[in-house]
C-alpha atoms as a PDB file:
ATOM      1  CA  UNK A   1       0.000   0.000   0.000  1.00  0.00           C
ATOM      2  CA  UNK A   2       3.139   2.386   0.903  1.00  0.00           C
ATOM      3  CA  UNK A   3       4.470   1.927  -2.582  1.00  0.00           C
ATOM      4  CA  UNK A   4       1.092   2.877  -3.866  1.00  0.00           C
ATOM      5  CA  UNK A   5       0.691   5.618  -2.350  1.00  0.00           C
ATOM      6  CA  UNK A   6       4.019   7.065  -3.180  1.00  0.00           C
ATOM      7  CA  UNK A   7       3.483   5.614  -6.815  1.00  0.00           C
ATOM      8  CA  UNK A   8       0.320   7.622  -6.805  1.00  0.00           C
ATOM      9  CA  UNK A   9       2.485  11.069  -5.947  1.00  0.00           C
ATOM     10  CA  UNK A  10       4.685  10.261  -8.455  1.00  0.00           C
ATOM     11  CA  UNK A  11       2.187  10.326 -11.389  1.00  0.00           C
ATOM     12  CA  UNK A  12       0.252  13.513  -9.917  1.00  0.00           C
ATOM     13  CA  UNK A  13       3.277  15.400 -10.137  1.00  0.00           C
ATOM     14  CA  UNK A  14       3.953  14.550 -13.332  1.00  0.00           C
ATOM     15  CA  UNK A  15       7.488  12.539 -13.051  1.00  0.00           C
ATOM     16  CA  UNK A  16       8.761  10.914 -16.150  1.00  0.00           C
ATOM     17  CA  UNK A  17       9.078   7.211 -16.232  1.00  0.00           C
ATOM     18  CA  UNK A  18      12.439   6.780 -17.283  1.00  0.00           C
ATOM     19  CA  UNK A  19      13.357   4.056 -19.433  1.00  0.00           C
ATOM     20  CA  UNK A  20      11.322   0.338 -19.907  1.00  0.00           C
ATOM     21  CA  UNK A  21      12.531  -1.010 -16.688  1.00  0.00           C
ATOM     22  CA  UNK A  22      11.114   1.631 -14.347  1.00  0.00           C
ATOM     23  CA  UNK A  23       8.063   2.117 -16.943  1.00  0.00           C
ATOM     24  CA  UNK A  24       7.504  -1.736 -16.451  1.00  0.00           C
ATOM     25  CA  UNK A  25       7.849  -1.821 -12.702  1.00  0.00           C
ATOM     26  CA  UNK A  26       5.589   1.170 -12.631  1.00  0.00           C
ATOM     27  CA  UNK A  27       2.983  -0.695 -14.841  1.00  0.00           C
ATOM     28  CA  UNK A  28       3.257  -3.736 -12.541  1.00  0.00           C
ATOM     29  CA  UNK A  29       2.614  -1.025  -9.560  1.00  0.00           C
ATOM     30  CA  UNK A  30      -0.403   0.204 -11.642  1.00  0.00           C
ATOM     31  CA  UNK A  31      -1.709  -3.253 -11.756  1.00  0.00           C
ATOM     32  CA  UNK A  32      -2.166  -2.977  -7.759  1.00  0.00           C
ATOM     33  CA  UNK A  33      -5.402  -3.252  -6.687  1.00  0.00           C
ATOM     34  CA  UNK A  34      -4.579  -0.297  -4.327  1.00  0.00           C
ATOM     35  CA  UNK A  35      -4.397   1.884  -7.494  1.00  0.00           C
ATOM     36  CA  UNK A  36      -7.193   3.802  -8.357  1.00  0.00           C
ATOM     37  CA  UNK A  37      -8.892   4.047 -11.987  1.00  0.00           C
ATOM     38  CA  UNK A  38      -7.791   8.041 -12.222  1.00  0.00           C
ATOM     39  CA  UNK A  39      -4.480   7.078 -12.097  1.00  0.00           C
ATOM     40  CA  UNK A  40      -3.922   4.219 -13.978  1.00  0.00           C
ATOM     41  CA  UNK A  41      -5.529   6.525 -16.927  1.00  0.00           C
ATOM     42  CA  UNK A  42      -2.828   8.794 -15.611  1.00  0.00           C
ATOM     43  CA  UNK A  43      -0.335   6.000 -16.002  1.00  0.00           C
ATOM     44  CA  UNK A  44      -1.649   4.706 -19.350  1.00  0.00           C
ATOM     45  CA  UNK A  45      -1.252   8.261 -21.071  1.00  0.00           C
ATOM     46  CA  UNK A  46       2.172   8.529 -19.724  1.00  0.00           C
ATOM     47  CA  UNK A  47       3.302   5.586 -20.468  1.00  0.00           C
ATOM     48  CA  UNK A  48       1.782   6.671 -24.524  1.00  0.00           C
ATOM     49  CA  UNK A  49       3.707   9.475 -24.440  1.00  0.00           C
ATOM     50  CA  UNK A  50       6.864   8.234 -23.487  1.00  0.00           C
ATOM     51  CA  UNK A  51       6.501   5.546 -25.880  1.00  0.00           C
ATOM     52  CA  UNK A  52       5.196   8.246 -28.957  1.00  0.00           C
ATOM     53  CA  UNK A  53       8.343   9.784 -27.613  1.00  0.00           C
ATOM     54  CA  UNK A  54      11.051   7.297 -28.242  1.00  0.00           C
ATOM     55  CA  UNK A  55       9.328   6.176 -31.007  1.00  0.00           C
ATOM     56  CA  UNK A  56       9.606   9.521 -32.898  1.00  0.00           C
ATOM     57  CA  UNK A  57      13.537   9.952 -31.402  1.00  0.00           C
ATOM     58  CA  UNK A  58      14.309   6.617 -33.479  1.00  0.00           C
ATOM     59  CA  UNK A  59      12.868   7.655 -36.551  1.00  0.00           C
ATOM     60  CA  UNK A  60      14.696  10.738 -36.284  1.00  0.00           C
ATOM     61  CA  UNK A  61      18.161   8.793 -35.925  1.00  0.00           C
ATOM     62  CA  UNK A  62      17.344   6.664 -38.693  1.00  0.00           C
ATOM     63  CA  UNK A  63      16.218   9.302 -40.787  1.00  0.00           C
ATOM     64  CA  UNK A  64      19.834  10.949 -40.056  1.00  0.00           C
ATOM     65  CA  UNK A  65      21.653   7.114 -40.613  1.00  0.00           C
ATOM     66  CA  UNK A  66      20.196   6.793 -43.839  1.00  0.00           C
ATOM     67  CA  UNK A  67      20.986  10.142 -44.999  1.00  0.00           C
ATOM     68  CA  UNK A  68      24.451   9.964 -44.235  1.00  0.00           C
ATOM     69  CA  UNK A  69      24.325   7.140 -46.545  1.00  0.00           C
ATOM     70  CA  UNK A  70      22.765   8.295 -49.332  1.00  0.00           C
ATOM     71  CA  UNK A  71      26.056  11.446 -48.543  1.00  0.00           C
ATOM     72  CA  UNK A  72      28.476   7.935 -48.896  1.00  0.00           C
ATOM     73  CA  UNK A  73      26.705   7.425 -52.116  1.00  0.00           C
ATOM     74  CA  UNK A  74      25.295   4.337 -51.232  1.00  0.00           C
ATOM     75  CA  UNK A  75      21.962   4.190 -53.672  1.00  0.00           C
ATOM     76  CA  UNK A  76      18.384   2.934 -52.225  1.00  0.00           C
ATOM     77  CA  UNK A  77      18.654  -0.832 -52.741  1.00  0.00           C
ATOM     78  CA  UNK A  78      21.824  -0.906 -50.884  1.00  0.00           C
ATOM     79  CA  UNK A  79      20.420   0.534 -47.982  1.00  0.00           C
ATOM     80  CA  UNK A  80      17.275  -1.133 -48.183  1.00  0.00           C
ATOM     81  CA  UNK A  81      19.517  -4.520 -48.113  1.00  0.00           C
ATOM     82  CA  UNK A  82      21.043  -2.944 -44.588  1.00  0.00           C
ATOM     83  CA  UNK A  83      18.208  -1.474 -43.192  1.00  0.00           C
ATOM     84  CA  UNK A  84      15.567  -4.061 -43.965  1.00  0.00           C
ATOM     85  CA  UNK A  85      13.537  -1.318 -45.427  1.00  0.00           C
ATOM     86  CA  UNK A  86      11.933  -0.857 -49.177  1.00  0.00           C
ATOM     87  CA  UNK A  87      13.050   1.902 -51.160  1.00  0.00           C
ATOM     88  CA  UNK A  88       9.785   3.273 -51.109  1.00  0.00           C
ATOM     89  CA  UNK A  89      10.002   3.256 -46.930  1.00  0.00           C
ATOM     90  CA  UNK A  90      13.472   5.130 -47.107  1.00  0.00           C
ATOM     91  CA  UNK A  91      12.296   7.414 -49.963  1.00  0.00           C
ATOM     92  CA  UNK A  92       9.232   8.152 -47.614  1.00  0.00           C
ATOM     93  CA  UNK A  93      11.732   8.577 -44.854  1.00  0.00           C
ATOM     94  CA  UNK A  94      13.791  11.069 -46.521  1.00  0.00           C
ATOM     95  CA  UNK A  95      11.383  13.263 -48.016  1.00  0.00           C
ATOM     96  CA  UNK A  96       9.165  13.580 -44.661  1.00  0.00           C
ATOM     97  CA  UNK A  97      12.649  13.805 -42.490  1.00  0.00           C
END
């Protein structure tokens, strides 16, 4: 119940979860019966946004990866081959990027 509680103060003040490992142990918390539903909707939209968050930071870096590549002159097949991507998905990437 303590850890609730303190959990609780956490999310009202607005705290960020840190990486997966806290974000998970939080989540677990959340689970708690001891929770109530306010805050696991709390919980829930932070956990989105941190998750939107490094979602968007990644594309971001591989945006940036594939154009120094394209700099190298590597062409879009060969860094579809390394990336995994199509060349339509890295032309996408580096027009919206």
């Amino acid at each position: 119940m303590e850890r609730a509680v303190a959990f609780e103060e956490l999310i009202r003040q607005g705290k960020p979860l840190g990486r997966l490992g806290v974000s998970f142990e939080y989540f677990l918390i959340a689970e708690n019966a001891y929770i109530r539903e306010e805050v696991r909707t709390m919980l829930i939209e932070m956990l989105e946004r941190d998750r939107r968050k490094r979602f968007e930071e990644e594309r971001q870096e591989l945006v940036r990866v594939i154009r120094n590549m394209r700099n190298r002159g590597m062409g879009l097949e060969e860094i579809g081959d390394l990336t995994g991507l199509s060349e339509p998905e890295i032309a996408g990437l580096l027009s919206e990027g």
